[in-house]
C-alpha atoms as a PDB file:
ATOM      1  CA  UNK A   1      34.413 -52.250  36.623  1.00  0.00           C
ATOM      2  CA  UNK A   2      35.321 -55.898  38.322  1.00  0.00           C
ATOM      3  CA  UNK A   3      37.315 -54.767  41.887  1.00  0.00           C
ATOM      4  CA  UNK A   4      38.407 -58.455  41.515  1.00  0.00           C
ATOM      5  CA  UNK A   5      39.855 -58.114  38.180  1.00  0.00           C
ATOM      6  CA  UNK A   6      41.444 -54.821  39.188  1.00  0.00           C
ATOM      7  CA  UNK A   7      43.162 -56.320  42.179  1.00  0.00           C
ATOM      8  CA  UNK A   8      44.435 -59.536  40.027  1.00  0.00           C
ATOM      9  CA  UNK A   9      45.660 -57.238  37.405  1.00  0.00           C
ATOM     10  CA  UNK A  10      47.529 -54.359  40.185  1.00  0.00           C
ATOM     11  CA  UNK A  11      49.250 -57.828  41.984  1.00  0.00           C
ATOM     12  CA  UNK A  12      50.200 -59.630  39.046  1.00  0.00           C
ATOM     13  CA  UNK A  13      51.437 -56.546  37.043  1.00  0.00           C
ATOM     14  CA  UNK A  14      53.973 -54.073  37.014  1.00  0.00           C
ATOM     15  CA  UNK A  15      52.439 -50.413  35.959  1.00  0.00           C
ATOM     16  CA  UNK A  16      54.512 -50.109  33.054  1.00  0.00           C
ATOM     17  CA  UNK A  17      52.890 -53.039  31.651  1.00  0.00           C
ATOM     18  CA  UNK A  18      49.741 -52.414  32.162  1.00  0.00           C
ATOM     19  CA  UNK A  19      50.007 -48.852  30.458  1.00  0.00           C
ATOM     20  CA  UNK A  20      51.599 -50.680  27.371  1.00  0.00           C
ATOM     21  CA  UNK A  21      48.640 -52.565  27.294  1.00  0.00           C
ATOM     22  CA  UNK A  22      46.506 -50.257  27.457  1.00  0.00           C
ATOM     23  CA  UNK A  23      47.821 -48.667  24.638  1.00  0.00           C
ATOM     24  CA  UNK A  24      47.606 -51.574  22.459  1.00  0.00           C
ATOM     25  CA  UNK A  25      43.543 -52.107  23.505  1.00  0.00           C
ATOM     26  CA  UNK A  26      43.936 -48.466  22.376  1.00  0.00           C
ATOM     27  CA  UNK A  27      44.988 -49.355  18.905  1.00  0.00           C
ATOM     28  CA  UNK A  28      43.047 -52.164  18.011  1.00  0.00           C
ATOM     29  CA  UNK A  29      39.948 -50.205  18.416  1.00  0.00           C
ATOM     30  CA  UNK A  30      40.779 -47.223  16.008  1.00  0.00           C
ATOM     31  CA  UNK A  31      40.869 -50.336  13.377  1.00  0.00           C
ATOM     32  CA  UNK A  32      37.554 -49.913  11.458  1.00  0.00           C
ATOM     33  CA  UNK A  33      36.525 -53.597  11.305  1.00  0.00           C
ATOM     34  CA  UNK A  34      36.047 -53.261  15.550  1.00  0.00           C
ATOM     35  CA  UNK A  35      32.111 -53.573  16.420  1.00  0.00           C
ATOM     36  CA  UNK A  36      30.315 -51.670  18.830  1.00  0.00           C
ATOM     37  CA  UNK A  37      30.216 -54.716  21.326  1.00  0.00           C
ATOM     38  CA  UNK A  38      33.989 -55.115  20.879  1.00  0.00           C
ATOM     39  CA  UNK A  39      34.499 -51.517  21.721  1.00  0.00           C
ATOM     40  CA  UNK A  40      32.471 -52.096  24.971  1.00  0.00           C
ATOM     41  CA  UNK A  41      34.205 -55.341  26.116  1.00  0.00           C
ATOM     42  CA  UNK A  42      37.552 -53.314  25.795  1.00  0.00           C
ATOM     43  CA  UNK A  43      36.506 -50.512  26.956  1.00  0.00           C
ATOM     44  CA  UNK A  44      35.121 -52.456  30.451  1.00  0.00           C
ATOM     45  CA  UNK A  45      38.975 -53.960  30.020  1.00  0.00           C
ATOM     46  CA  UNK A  46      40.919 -50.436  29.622  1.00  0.00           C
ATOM     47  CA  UNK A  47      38.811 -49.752  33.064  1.00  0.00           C
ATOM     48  CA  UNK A  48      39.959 -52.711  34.825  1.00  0.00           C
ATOM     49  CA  UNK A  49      43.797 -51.558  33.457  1.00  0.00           C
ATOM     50  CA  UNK A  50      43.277 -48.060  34.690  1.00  0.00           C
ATOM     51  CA  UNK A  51      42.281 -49.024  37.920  1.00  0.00           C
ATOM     52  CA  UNK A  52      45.172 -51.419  38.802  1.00  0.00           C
ATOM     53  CA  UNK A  53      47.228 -48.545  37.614  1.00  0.00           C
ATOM     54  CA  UNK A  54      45.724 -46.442  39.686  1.00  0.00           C
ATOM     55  CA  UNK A  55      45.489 -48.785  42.588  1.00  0.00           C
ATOM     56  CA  UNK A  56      48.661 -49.332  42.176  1.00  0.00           C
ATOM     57  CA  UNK A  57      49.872 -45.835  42.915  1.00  0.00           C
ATOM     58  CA  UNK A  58      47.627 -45.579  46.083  1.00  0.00           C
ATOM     59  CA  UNK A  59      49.621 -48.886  47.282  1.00  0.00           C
ATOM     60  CA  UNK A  60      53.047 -47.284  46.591  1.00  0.00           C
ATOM     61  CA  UNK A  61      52.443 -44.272  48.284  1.00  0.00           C
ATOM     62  CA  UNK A  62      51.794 -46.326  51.263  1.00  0.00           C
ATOM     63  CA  UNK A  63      48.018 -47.423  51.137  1.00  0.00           C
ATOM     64  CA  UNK A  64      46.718 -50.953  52.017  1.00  0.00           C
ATOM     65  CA  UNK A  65      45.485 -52.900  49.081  1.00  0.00           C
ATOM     66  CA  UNK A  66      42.225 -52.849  51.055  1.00  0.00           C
ATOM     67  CA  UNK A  67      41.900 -48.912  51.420  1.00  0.00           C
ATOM     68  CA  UNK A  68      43.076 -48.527  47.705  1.00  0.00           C
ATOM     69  CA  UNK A  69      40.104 -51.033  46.333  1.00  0.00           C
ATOM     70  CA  UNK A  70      38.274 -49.106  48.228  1.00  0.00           C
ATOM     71  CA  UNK A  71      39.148 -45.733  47.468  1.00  0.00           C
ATOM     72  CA  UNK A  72      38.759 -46.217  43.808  1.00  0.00           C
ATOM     73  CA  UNK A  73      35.516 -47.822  43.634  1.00  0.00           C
ATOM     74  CA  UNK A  74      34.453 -45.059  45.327  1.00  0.00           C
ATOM     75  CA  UNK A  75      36.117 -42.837  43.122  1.00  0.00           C
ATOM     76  CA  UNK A  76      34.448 -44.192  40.204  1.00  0.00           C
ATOM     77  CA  UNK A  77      30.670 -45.076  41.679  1.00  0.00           C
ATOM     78  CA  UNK A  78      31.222 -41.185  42.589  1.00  0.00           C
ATOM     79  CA  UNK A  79      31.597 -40.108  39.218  1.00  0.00           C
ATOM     80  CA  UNK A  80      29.233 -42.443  38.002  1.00  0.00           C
ATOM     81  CA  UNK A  81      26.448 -40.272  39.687  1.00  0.00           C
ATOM     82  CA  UNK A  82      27.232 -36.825  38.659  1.00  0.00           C
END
């Protein structure tokens, strides 16, 4: 997870986008000729997707960009401990 990626991706994107692309990372690694290291470089993407989405929906419901950066990184260094 890159909280500078996320933010690049949440102000340059539109939600619906992102989810499409998701989808298509989604795709191209049920194709059998994916390697392990691909898998993990899109998977690190798909992260960076889901958090601008989810940034994203923090910002709309009237969080600063700041607070919602925030917010999920601690949201996912939290569940990175359990």
């Amino acid at each position: 997870m890159k909280l500078p990626v996320i933010k690049h991706f949440q102000k340059n994107n539109d939600a619906q986008k992102l989810e499409h692309t998701i989808e298509v990372l989604e795709s191209f690694c049920e194709h059998r000729s994916v390697t392990d290291e691909e898998m993990d470089i899109i998977g690190e993407i798909i992260t960076n997707i889901a958090g601008a989405i989810e940034m994203d929906k923090m910002v709309k419901d009237g969080m600063s960009e700041k607070d919602a950066g925030n917010t999920f990184a601690k949201r996912v260094l939290g569940s990175i401990d359990k």
